[in-house]
N, C-alpha and C. Protein backbone atom coordinates (compact mmCIF):
# COMPACT_ATOMS: atom_id res chain seq x y z
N UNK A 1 151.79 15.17 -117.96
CA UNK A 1 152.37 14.53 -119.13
C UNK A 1 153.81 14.11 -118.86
N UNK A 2 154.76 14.56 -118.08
CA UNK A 2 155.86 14.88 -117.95
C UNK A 2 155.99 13.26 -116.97
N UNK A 3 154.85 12.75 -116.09
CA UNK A 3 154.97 11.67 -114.87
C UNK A 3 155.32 10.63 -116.16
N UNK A 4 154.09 10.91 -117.29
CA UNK A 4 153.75 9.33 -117.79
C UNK A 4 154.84 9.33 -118.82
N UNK A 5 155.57 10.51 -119.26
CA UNK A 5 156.66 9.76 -120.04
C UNK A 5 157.86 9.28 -119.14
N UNK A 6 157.99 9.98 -117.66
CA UNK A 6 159.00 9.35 -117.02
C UNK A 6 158.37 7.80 -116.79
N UNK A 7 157.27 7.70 -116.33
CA UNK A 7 157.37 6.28 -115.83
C UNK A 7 157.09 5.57 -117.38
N UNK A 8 156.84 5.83 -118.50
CA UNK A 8 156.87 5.20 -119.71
C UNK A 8 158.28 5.21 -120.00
N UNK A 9 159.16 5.72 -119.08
CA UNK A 9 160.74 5.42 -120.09
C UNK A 9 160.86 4.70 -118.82
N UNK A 10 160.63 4.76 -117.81
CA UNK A 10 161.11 3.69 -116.79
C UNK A 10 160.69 2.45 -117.29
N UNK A 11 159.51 2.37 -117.62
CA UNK A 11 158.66 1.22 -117.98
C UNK A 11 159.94 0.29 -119.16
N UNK A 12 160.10 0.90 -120.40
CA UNK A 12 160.73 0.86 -121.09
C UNK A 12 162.58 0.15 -120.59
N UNK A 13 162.79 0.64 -119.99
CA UNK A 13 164.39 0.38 -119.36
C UNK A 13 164.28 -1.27 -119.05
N UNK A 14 162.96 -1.14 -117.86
CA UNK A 14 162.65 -2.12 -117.16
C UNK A 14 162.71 -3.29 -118.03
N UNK A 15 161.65 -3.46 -118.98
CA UNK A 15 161.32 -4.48 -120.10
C UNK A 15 162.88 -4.94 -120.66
N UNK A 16 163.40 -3.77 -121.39
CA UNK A 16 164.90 -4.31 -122.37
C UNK A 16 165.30 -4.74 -121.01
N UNK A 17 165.60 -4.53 -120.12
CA UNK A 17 167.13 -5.01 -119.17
C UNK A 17 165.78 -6.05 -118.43
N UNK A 18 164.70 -6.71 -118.65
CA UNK A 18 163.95 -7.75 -118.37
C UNK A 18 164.70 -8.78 -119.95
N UNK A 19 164.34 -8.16 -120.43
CA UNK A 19 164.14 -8.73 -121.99
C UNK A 19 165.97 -9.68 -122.49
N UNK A 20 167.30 -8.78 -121.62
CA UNK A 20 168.26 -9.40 -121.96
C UNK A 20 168.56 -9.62 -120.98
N UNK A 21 168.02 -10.03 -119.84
CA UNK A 21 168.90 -10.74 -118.42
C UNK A 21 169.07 -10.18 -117.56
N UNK A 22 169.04 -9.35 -117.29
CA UNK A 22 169.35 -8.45 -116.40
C UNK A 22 168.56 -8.75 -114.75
N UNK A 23 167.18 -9.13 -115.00
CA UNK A 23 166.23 -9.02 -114.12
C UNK A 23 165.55 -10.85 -114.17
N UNK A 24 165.93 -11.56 -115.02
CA UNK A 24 165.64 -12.79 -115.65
C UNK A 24 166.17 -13.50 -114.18
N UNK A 25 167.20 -13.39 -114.15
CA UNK A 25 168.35 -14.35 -113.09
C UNK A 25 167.06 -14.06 -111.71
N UNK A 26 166.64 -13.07 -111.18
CA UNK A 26 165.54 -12.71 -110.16
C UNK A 26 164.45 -13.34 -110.36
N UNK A 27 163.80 -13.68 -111.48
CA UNK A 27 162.55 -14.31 -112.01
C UNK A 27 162.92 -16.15 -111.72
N UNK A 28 163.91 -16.36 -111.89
CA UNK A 28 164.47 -17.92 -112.24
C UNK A 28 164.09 -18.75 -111.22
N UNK A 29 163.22 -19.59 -111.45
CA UNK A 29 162.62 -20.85 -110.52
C UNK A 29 163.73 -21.64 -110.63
N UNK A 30 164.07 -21.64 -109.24
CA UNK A 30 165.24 -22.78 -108.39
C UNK A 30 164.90 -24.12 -109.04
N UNK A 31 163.51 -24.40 -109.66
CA UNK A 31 163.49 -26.06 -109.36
C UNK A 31 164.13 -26.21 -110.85
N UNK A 32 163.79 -25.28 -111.82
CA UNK A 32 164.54 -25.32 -113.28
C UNK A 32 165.27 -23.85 -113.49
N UNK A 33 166.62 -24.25 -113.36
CA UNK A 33 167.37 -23.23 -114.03
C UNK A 33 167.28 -22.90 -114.84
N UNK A 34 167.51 -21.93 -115.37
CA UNK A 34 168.65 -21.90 -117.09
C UNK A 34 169.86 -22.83 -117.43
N UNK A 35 170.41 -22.34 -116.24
CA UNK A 35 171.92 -23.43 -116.93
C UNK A 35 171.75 -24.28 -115.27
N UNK A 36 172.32 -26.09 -115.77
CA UNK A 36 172.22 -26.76 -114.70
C UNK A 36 174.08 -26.83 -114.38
N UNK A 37 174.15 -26.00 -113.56
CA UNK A 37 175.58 -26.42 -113.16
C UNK A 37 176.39 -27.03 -112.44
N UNK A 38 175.57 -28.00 -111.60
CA UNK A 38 176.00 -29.26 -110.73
C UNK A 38 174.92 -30.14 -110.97
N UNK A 39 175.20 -30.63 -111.88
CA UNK A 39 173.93 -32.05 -112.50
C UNK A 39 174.18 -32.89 -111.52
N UNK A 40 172.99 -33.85 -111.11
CA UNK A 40 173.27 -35.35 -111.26
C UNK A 40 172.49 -35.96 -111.68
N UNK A 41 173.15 -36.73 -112.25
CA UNK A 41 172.30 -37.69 -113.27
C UNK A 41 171.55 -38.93 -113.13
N UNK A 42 170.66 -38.79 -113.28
CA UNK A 42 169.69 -39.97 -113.28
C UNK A 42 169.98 -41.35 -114.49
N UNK A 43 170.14 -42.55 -113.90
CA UNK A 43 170.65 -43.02 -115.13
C UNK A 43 169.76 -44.92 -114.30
N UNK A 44 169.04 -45.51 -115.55
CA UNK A 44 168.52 -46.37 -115.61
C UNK A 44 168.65 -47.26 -116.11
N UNK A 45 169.12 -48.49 -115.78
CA UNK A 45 169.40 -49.74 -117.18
C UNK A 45 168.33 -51.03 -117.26
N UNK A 46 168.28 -51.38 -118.12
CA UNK A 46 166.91 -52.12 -118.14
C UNK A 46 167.39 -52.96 -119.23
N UNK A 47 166.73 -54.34 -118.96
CA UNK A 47 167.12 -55.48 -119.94
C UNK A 47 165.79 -55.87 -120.21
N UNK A 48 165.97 -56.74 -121.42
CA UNK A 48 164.72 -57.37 -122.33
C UNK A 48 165.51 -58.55 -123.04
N UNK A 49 164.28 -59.80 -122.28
CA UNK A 49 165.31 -61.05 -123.29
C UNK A 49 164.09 -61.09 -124.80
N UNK A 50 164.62 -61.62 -125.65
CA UNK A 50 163.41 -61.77 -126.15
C UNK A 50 163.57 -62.51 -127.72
N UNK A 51 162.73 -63.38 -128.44
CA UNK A 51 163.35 -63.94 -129.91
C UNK A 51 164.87 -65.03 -129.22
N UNK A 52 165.22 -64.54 -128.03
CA UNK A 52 166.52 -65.45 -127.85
C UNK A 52 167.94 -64.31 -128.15
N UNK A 53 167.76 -63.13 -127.83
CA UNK A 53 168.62 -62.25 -127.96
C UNK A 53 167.79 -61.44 -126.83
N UNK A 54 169.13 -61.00 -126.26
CA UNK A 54 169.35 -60.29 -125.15
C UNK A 54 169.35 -58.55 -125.32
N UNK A 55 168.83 -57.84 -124.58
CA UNK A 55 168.92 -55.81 -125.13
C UNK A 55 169.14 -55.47 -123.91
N UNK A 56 170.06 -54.11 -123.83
CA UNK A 56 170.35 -53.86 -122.83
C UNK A 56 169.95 -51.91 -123.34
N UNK A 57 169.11 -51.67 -122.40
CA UNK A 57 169.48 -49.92 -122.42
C UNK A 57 169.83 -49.15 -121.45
N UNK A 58 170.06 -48.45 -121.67
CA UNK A 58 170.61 -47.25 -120.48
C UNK A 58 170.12 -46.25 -121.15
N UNK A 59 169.26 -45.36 -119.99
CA UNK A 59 168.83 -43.98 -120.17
C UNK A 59 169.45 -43.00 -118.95
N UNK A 60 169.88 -41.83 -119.32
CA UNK A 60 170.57 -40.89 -118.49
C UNK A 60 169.90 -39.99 -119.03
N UNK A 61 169.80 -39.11 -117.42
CA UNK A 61 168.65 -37.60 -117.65
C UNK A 61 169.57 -37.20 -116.98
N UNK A 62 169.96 -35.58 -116.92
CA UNK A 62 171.23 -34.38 -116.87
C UNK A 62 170.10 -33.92 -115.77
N UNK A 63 169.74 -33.72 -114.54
CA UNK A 63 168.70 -33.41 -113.86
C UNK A 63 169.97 -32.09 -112.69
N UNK A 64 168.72 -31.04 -112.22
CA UNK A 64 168.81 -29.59 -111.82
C UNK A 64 169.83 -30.25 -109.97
N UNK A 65 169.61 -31.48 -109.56
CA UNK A 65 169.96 -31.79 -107.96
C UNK A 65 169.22 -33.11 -107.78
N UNK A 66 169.76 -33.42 -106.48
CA UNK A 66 169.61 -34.84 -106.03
C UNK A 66 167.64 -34.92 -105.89
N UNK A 67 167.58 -34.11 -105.49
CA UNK A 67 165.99 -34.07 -105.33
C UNK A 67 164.80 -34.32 -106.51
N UNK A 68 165.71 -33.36 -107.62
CA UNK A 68 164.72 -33.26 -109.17
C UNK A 68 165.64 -34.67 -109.76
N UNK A 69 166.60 -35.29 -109.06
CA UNK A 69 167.16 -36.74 -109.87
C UNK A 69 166.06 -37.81 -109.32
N UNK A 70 165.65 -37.72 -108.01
CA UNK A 70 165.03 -38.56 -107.57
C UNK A 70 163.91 -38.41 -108.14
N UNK A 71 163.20 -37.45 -108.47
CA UNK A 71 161.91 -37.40 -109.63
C UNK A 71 161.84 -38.12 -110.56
N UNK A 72 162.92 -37.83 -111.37
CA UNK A 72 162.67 -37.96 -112.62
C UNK A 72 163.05 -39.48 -112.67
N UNK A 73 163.98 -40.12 -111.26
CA UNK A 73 164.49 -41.73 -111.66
C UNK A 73 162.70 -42.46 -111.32
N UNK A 74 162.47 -41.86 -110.63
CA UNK A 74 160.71 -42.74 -110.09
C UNK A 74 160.11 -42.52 -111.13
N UNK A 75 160.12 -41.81 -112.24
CA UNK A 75 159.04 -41.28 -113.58
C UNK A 75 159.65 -42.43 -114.41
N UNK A 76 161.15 -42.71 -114.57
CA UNK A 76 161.57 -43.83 -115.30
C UNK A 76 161.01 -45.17 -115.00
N UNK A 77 161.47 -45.24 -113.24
CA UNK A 77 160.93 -46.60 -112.86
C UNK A 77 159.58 -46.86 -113.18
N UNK A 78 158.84 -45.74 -113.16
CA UNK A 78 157.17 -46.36 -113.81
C UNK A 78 157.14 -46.36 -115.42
N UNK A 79 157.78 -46.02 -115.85
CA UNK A 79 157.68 -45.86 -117.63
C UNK A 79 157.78 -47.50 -117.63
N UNK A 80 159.40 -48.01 -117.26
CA UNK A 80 159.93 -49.28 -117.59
C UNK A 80 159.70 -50.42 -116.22
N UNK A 81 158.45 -49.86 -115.67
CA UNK A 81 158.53 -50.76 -114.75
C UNK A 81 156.99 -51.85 -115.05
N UNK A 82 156.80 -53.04 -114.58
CA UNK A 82 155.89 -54.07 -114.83
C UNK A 82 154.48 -53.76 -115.98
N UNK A 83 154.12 -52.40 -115.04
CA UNK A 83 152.67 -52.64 -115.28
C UNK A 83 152.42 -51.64 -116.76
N UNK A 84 153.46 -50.47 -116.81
CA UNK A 84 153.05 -49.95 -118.09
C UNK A 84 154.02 -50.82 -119.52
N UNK A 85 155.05 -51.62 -119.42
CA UNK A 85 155.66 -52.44 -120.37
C UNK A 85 154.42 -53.82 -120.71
N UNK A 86 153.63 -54.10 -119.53
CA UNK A 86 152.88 -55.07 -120.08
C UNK A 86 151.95 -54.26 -121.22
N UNK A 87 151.96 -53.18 -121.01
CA UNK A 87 150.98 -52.68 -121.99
C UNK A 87 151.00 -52.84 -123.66
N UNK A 88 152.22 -53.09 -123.47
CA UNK A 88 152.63 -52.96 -125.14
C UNK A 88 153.73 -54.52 -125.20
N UNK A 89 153.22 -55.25 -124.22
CA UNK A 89 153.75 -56.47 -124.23
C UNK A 89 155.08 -57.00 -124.56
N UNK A 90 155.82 -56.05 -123.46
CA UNK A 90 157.04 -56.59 -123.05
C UNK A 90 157.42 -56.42 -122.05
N UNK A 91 158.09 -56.92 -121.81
CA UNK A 91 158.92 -57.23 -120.03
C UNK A 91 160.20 -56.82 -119.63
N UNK A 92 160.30 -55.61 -119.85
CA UNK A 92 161.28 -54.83 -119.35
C UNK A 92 161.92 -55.48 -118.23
N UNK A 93 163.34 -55.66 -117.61
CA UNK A 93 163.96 -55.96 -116.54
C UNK A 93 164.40 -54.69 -115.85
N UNK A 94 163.90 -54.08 -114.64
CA UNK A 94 165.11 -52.92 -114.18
C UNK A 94 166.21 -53.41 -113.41
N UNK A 95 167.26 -53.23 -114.00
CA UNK A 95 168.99 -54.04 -113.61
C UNK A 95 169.07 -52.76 -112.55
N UNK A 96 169.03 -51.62 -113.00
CA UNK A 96 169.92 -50.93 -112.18
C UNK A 96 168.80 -49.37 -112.15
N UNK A 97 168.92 -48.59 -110.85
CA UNK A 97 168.63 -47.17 -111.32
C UNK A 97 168.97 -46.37 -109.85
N UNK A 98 169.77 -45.51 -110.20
CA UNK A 98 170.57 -44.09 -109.59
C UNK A 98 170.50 -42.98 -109.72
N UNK A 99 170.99 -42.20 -108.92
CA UNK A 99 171.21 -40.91 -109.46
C UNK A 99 172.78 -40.94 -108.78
N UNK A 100 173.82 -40.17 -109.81
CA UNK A 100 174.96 -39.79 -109.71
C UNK A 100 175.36 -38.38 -109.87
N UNK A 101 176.50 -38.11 -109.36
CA UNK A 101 176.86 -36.97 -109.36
C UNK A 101 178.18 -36.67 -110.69
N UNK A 102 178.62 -38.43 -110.38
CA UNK A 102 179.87 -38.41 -111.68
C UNK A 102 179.43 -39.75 -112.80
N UNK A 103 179.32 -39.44 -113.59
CA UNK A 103 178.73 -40.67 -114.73
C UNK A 103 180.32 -41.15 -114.85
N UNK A 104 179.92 -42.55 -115.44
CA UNK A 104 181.06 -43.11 -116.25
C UNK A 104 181.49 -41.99 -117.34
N UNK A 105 183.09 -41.95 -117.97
CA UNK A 105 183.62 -41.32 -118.98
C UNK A 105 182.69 -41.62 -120.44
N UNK A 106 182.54 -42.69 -120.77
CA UNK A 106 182.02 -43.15 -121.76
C UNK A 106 180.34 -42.74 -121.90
N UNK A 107 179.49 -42.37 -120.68
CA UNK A 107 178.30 -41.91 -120.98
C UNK A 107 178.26 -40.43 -120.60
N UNK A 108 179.41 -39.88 -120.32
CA UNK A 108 179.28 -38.39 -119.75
C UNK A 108 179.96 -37.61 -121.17
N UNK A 109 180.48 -38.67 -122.26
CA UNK A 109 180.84 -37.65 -123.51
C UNK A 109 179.25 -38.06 -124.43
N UNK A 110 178.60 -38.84 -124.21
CA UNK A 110 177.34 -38.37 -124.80
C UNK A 110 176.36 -37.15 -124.39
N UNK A 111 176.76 -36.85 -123.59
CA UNK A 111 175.89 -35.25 -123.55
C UNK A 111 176.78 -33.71 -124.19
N UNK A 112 178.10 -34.57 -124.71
CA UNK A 112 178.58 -34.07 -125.96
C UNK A 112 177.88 -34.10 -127.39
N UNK A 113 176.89 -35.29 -127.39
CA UNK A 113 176.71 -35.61 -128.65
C UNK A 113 177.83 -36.52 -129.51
N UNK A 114 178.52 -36.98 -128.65
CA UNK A 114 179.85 -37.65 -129.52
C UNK A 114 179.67 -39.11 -130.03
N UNK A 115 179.76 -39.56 -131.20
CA UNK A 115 179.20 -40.43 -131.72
C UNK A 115 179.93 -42.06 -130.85
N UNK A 116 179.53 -42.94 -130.81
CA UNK A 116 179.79 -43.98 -130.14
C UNK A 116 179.60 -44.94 -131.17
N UNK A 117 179.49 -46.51 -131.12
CA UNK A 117 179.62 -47.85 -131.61
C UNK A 117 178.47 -48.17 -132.00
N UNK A 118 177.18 -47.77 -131.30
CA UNK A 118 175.85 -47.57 -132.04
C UNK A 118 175.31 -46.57 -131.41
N UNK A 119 174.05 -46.21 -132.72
CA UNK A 119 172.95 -45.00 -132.75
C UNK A 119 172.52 -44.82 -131.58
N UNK A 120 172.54 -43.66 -130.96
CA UNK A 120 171.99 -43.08 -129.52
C UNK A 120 171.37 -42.42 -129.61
N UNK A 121 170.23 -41.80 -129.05
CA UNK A 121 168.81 -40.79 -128.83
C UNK A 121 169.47 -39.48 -128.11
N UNK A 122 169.83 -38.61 -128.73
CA UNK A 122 169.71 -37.58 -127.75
C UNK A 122 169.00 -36.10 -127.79
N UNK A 123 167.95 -35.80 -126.52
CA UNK A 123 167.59 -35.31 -126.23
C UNK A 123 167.78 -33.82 -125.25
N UNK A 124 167.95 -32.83 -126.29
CA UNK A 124 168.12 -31.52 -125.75
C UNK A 124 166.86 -31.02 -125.01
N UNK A 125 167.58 -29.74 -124.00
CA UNK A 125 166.20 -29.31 -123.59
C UNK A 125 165.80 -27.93 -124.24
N UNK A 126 164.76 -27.70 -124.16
CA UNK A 126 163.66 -26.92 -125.10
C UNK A 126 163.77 -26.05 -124.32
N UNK A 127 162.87 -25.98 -122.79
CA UNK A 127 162.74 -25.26 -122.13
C UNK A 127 162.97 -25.34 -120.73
N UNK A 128 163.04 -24.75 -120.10
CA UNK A 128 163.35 -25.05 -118.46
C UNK A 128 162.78 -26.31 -117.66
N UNK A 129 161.51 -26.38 -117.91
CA UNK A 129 161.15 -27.69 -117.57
C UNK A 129 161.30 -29.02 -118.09
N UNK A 130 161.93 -29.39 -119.11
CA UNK A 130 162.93 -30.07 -119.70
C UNK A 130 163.96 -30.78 -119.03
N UNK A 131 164.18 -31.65 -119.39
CA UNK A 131 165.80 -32.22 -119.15
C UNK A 131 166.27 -32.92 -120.36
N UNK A 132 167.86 -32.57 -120.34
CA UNK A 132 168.84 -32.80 -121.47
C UNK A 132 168.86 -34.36 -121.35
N UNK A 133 168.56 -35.76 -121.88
CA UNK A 133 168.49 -37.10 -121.69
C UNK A 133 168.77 -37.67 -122.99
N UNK A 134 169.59 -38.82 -122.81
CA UNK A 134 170.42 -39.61 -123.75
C UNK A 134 169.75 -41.19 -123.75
N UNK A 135 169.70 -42.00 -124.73
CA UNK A 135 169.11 -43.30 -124.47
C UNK A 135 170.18 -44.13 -125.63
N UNK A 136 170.42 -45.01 -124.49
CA UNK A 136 171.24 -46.28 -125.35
C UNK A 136 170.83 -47.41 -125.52
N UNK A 137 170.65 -48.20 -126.63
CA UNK A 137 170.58 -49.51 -126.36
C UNK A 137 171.74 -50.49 -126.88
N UNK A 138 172.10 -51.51 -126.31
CA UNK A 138 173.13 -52.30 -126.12
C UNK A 138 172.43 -53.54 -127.00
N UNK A 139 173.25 -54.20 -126.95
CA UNK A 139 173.03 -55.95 -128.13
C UNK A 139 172.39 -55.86 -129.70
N UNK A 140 172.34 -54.34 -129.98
CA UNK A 140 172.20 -54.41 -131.28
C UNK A 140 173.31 -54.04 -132.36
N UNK A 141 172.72 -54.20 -133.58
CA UNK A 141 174.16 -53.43 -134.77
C UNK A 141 173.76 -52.08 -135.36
N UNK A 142 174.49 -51.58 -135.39
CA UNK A 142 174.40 -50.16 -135.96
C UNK A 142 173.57 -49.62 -136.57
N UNK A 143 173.01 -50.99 -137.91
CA UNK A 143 171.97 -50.96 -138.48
C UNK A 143 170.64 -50.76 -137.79
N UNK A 144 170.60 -51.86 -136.56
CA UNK A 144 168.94 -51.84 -135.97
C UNK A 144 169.05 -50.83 -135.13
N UNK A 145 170.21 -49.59 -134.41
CA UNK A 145 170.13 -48.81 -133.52
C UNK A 145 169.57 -47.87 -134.59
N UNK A 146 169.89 -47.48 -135.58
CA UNK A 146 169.70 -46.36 -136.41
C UNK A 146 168.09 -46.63 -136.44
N UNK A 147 167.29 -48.14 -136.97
CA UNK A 147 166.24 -48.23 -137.07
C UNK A 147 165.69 -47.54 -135.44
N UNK A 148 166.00 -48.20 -134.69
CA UNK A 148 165.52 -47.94 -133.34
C UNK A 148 165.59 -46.35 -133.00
N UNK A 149 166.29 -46.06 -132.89
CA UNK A 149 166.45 -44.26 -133.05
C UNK A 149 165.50 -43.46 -133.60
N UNK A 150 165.62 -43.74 -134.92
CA UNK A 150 164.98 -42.99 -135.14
C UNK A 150 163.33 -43.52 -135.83
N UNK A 151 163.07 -44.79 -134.51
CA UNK A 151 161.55 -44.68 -134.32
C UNK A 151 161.71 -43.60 -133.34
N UNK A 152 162.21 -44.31 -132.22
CA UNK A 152 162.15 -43.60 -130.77
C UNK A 152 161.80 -41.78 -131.01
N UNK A 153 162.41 -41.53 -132.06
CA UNK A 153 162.88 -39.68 -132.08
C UNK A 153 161.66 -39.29 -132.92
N UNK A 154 160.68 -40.11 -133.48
CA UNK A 154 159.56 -39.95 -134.48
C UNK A 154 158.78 -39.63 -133.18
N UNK A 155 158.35 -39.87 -132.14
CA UNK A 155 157.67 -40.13 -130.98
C UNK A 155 157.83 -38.78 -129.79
N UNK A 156 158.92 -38.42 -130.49
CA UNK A 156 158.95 -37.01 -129.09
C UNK A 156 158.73 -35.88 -129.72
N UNK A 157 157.26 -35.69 -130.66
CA UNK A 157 156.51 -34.60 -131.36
C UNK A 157 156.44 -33.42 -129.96
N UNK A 158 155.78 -33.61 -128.87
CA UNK A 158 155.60 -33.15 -127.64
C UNK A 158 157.24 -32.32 -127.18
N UNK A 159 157.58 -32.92 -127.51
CA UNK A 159 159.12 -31.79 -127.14
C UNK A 159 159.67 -30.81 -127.24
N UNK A 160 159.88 -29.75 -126.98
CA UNK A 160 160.35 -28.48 -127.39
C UNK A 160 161.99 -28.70 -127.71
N UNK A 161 162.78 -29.39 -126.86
CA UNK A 161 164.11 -29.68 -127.27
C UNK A 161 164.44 -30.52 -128.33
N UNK A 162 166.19 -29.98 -128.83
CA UNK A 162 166.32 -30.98 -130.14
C UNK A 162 166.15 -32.38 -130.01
N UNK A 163 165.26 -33.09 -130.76
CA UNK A 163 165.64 -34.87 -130.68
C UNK A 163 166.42 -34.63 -131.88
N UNK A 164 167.44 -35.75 -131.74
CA UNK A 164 168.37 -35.99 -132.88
C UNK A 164 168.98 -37.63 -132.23
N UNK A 165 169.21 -38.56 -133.16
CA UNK A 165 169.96 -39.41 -133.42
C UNK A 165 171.29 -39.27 -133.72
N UNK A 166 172.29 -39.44 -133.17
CA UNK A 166 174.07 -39.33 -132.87
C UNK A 166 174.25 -40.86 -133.61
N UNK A 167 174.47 -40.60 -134.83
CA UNK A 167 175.08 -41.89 -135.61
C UNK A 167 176.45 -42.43 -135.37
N UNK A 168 176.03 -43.87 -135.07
CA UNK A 168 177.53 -44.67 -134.62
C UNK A 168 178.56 -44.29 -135.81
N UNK A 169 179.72 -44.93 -135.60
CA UNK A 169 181.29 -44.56 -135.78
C UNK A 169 181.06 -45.51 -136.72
N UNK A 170 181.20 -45.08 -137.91
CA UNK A 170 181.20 -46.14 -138.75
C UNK A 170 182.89 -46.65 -138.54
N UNK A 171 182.95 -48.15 -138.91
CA UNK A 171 184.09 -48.74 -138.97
C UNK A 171 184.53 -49.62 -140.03
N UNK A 172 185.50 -49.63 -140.24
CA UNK A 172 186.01 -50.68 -141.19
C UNK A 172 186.09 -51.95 -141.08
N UNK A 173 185.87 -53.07 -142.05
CA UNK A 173 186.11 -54.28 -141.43
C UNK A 173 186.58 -54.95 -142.17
């Protein structure tokens, strides 16, 4: 009787100091951290002419290293690339796609959440396999980003992280 309550209080120790970290950091798959502390970012821009007005977006994913950036930029390039945009009949342009280590100032305070000139998508992560990702689109007004937003954020039911819409700066005129 005396074994099974020692190894039942060992058992016990084990779990709580499992349960608050202790033993967690040992469990932690390299390919998803907990905390990403040398990001680079995956970041994609893509144009659409269309009606005779021009759209410009940029999507940035907060990714674990150069390796899980290069993933996730090839998962973009097929989202917005030819054959799945014909699907829903439009013609995405890819202008640009990288992975960086230093973003521009102006897209590295959106993973602040800091409100900008129009409505932005941003995407927290849920769980480890997750990534923290921001989506902009350019050539619209405040009004149609807000519309656009928050279709886009109706659509990421599947997500464990926060979607939220970061409402532009309202301004005076």
């Amino acid at each position: 009787m005396k074994k099974f309550l020692l190894v039942f209080a060992i058992l016990t120790v084990i779990a709580y100091k499992y349960e608050h970290g202790d033993f967690r950091r040992l469990a932690e798959d390299p390919l998803n951290p907990e905390t990403i502390s040398n990001p680079v970012y995956a970041q994609l821009k893509v144009g659409l002419e269309t009606g005779g007005r021009s759209y410009d977006q940029v999507i940035l994913v907060k990714t674990v290293d150069q390796s899980d950036c290069g993933k996730v930029q090839q998962q973009l390039e097929n989202v917005y690339g030819p054959a799945e945009t014909a699907k829903v009949h439009q013609s995405w342009n890819i202008k640009s796609s990288e992975c960086k280590a230093d973003l521009e100032p102006r897209y590295l305070k959106l993973f602040d959440n800091r409100p900008m000139s129009v409505t932005y998508l941003s995407l927290g992560r849920g769980d480890l396999k997750e990534r923290e990702s921001r989506m902009v689109v350019w050539g619209v007004s405040v009004d149609e980003s807000n519309i656009l937003c928050d279709g886009v954020a109706k659509n990421q039911k599947n997500r464990k992280g926060i979607v939220q819409c970061i409402r532009a700066v309202q301004t005076e005129s």
